[in-house]
C-alpha atoms as a PDB file:
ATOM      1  CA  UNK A   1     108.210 -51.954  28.199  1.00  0.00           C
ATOM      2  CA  UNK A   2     111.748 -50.152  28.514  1.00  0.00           C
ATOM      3  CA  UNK A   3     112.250 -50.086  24.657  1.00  0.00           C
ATOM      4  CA  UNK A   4     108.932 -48.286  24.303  1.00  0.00           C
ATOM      5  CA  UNK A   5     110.319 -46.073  26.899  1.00  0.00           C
ATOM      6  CA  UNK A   6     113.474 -45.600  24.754  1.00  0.00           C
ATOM      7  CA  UNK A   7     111.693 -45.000  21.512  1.00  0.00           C
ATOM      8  CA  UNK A   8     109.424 -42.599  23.056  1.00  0.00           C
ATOM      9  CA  UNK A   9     112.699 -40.547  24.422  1.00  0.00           C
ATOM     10  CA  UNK A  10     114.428 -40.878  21.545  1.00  0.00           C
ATOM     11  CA  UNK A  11     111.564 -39.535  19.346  1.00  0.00           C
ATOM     12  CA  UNK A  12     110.537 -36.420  21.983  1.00  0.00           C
ATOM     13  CA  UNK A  13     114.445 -35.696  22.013  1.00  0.00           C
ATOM     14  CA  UNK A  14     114.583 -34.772  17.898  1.00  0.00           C
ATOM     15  CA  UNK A  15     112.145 -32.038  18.430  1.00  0.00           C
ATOM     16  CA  UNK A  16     112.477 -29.046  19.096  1.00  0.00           C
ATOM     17  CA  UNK A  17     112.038 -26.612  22.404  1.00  0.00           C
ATOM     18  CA  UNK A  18     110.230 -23.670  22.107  1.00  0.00           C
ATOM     19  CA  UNK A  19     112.817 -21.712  21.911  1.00  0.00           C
ATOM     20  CA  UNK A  20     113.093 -22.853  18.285  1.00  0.00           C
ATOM     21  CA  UNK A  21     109.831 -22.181  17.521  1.00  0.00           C
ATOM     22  CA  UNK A  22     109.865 -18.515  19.066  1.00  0.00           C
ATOM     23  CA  UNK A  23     113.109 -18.073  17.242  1.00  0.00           C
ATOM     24  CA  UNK A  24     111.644 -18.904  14.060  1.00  0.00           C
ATOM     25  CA  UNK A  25     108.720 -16.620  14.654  1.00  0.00           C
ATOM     26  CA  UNK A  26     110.821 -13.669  15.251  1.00  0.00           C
ATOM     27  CA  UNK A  27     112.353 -14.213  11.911  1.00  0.00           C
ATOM     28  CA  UNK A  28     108.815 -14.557  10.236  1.00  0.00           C
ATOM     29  CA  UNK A  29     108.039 -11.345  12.135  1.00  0.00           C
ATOM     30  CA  UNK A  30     111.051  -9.723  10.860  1.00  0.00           C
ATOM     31  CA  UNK A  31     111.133 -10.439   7.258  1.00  0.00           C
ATOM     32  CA  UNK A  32     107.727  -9.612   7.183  1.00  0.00           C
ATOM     33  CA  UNK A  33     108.678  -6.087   8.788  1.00  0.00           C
ATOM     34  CA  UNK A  34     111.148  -5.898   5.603  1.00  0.00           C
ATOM     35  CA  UNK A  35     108.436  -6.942   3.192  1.00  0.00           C
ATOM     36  CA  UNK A  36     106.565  -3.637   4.658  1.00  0.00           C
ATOM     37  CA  UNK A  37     109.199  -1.651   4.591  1.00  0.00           C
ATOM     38  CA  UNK A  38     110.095  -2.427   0.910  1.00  0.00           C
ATOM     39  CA  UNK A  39     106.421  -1.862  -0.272  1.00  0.00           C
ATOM     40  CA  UNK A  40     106.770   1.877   1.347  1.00  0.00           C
ATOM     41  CA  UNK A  41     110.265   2.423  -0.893  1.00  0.00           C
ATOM     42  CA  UNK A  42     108.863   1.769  -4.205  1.00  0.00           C
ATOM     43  CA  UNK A  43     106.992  -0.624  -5.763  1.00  0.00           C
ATOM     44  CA  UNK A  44     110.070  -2.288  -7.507  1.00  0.00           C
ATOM     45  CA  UNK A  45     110.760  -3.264  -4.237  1.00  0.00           C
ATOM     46  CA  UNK A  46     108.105  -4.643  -2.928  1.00  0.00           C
ATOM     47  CA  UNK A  47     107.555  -7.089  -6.142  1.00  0.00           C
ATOM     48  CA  UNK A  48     110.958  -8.071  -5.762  1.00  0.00           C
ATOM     49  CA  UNK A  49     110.464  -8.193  -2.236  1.00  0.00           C
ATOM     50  CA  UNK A  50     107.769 -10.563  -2.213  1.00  0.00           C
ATOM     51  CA  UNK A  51     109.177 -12.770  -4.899  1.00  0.00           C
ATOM     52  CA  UNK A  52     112.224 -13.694  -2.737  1.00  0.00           C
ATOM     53  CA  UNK A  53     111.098 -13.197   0.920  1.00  0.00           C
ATOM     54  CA  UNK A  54     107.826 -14.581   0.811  1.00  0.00           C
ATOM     55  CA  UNK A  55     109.533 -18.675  -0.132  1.00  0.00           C
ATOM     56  CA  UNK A  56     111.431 -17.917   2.512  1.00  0.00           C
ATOM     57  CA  UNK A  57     109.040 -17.523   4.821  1.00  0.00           C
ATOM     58  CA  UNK A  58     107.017 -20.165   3.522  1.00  0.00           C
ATOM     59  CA  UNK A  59     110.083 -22.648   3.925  1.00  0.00           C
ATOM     60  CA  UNK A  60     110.371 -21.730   7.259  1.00  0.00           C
ATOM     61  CA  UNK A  61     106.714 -22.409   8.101  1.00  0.00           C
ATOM     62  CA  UNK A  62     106.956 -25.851   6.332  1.00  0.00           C
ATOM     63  CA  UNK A  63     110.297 -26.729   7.516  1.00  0.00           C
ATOM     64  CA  UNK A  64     109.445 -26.115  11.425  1.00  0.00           C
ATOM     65  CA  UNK A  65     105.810 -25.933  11.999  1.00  0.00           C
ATOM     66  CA  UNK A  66     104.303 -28.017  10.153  1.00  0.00           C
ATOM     67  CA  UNK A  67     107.284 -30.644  10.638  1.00  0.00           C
ATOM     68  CA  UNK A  68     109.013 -30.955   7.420  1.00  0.00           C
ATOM     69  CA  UNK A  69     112.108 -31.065   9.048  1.00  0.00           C
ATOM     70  CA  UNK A  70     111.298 -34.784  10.454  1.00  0.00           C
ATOM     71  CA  UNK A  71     110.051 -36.230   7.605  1.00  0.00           C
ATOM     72  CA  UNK A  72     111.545 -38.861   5.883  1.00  0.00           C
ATOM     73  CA  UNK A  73     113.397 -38.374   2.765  1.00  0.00           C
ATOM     74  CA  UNK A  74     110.730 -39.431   0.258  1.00  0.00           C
ATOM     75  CA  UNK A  75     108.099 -37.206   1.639  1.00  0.00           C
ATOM     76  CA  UNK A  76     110.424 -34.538   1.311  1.00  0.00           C
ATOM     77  CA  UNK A  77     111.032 -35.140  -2.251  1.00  0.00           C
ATOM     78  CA  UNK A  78     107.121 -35.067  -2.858  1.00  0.00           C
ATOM     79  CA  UNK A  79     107.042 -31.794  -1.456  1.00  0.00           C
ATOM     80  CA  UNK A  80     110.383 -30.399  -3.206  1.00  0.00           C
ATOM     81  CA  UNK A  81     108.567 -31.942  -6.988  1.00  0.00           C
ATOM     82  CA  UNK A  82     105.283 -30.748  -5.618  1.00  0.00           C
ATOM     83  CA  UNK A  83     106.484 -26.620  -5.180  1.00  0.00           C
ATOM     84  CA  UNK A  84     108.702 -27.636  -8.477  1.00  0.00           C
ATOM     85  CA  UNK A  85     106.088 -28.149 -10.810  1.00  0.00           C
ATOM     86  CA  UNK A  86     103.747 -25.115  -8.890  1.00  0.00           C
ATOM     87  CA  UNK A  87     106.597 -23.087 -10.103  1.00  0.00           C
ATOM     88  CA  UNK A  88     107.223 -24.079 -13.573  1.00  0.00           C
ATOM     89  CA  UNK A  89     103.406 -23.676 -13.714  1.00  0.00           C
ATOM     90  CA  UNK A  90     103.457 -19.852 -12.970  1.00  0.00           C
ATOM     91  CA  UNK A  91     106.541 -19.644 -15.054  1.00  0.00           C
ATOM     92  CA  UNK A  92     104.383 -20.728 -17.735  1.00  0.00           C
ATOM     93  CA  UNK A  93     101.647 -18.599 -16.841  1.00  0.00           C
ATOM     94  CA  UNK A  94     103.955 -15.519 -16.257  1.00  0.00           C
ATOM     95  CA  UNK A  95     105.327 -16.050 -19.893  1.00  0.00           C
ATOM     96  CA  UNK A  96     101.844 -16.286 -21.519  1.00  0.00           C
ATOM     97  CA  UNK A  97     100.716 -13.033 -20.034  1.00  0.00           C
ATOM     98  CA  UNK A  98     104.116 -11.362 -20.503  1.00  0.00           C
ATOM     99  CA  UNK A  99     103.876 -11.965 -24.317  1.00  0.00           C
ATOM    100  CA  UNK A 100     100.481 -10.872 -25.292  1.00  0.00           C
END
Protein backbone atom coordinates (compact mmCIF):
# COMPACT_ATOMS: atom_id res chain seq x y z
CA UNK A 1 0.00 0.00 0.00
CA UNK A 2 2.88 2.62 0.85
CA UNK A 3 4.73 1.94 -2.50
CA UNK A 4 1.54 2.77 -4.37
CA UNK A 5 1.54 5.77 -2.24
CA UNK A 6 5.16 6.50 -3.34
CA UNK A 7 4.60 5.91 -7.00
CA UNK A 8 1.60 7.98 -7.01
CA UNK A 9 3.82 11.01 -5.36
CA UNK A 10 6.50 10.47 -7.33
CA UNK A 11 4.46 10.56 -10.60
CA UNK A 12 2.10 13.85 -9.44
CA UNK A 13 5.58 15.48 -8.42
CA UNK A 14 7.06 15.46 -12.37
CA UNK A 15 4.22 17.58 -13.44
CA UNK A 16 3.85 20.64 -13.61
CA UNK A 17 1.88 23.57 -11.46
CA UNK A 18 -0.11 25.85 -13.15
CA UNK A 19 2.06 28.28 -13.10
CA UNK A 20 3.79 26.46 -15.96
CA UNK A 21 0.97 26.14 -17.86
CA UNK A 22 -0.10 29.96 -17.52
CA UNK A 23 3.48 30.74 -18.30
CA UNK A 24 3.41 28.90 -21.39
CA UNK A 25 0.16 30.49 -22.42
CA UNK A 26 1.45 33.91 -22.09
CA UNK A 27 4.15 33.02 -24.48
CA UNK A 28 1.55 31.47 -26.99
CA UNK A 29 -0.33 34.75 -26.45
CA UNK A 30 2.67 36.72 -27.15
CA UNK A 31 4.15 35.26 -30.17
CA UNK A 32 0.92 35.21 -31.54
CA UNK A 33 0.70 39.12 -30.82
CA UNK A 34 4.10 39.18 -32.99
CA UNK A 35 2.63 37.01 -35.71
CA UNK A 36 -0.11 40.01 -35.93
CA UNK A 37 2.04 42.50 -35.75
CA UNK A 38 4.32 41.16 -38.58
CA UNK A 39 1.28 40.55 -40.95
CA UNK A 40 0.46 44.53 -40.47
CA UNK A 41 4.41 45.38 -41.57
CA UNK A 42 4.42 43.69 -44.81
CA UNK A 43 3.61 40.63 -46.10
CA UNK A 44 7.32 39.41 -46.24
CA UNK A 45 6.92 39.38 -42.78
CA UNK A 46 4.20 37.74 -42.02
CA UNK A 47 5.22 34.58 -44.38
CA UNK A 48 8.36 34.55 -42.70
CA UNK A 49 6.65 35.10 -39.63
CA UNK A 50 4.51 32.22 -39.75
CA UNK A 51 7.10 29.87 -41.10
CA UNK A 52 9.26 30.21 -37.93
CA UNK A 53 6.83 31.23 -35.11
CA UNK A 54 4.06 29.11 -35.82
CA UNK A 55 6.58 25.44 -34.95
CA UNK A 56 7.25 27.20 -32.19
CA UNK A 57 4.16 27.52 -30.96
CA UNK A 58 3.16 24.25 -31.99
CA UNK A 59 6.20 22.72 -29.95
CA UNK A 60 5.12 24.40 -27.11
CA UNK A 61 1.55 23.08 -27.28
CA UNK A 62 2.92 19.49 -27.80
CA UNK A 63 5.69 19.72 -25.44
CA UNK A 64 3.40 20.97 -22.34
CA UNK A 65 -0.18 20.40 -23.00
CA UNK A 66 -0.59 17.66 -24.53
CA UNK A 67 2.37 16.00 -22.40
CA UNK A 68 5.17 15.40 -24.69
CA UNK A 69 7.45 16.40 -22.22
CA UNK A 70 6.74 13.00 -20.12
CA UNK A 71 6.84 10.70 -22.66
CA UNK A 72 9.23 8.19 -22.99
CA UNK A 73 11.99 8.40 -25.38
CA UNK A 74 10.60 6.20 -28.16
CA UNK A 75 7.35 7.98 -28.38
CA UNK A 76 9.21 10.99 -28.73
CA UNK A 77 11.15 9.77 -31.59
CA UNK A 78 7.76 8.77 -33.37
CA UNK A 79 6.70 12.15 -33.09
CA UNK A 80 10.20 13.88 -34.04
CA UNK A 81 10.13 11.14 -37.58
CA UNK A 82 6.43 11.79 -37.70
CA UNK A 83 6.77 16.08 -38.14
CA UNK A 84 10.16 14.91 -40.14
CA UNK A 85 8.67 13.28 -42.91
CA UNK A 86 5.38 16.02 -42.78
CA UNK A 87 8.14 18.35 -43.59
CA UNK A 88 10.12 16.78 -46.25
CA UNK A 89 6.60 16.22 -47.67
CA UNK A 90 5.81 20.01 -48.10
CA UNK A 91 9.37 20.48 -49.09
CA UNK A 92 8.52 18.34 -51.87
CA UNK A 93 5.36 19.90 -52.53
CA UNK A 94 6.82 23.49 -52.19
CA UNK A 95 9.48 22.51 -54.90
CA UNK A 96 6.90 21.09 -57.38
CA UNK A 97 4.84 24.22 -57.34
CA UNK A 98 7.89 26.51 -57.19
CA UNK A 99 9.15 25.03 -60.54
CA UNK A 100 6.21 25.03 -62.80
Amino acid sequence: MSEHVEQASEHAAEHPGYGTFIKVWVALVVLTGCLVGMSLVSQTYAVWGLLTLTPLKAGLVFYFFMHLRYEGPLFKVVVLVTLGTLLIFFALLFSDVAFR
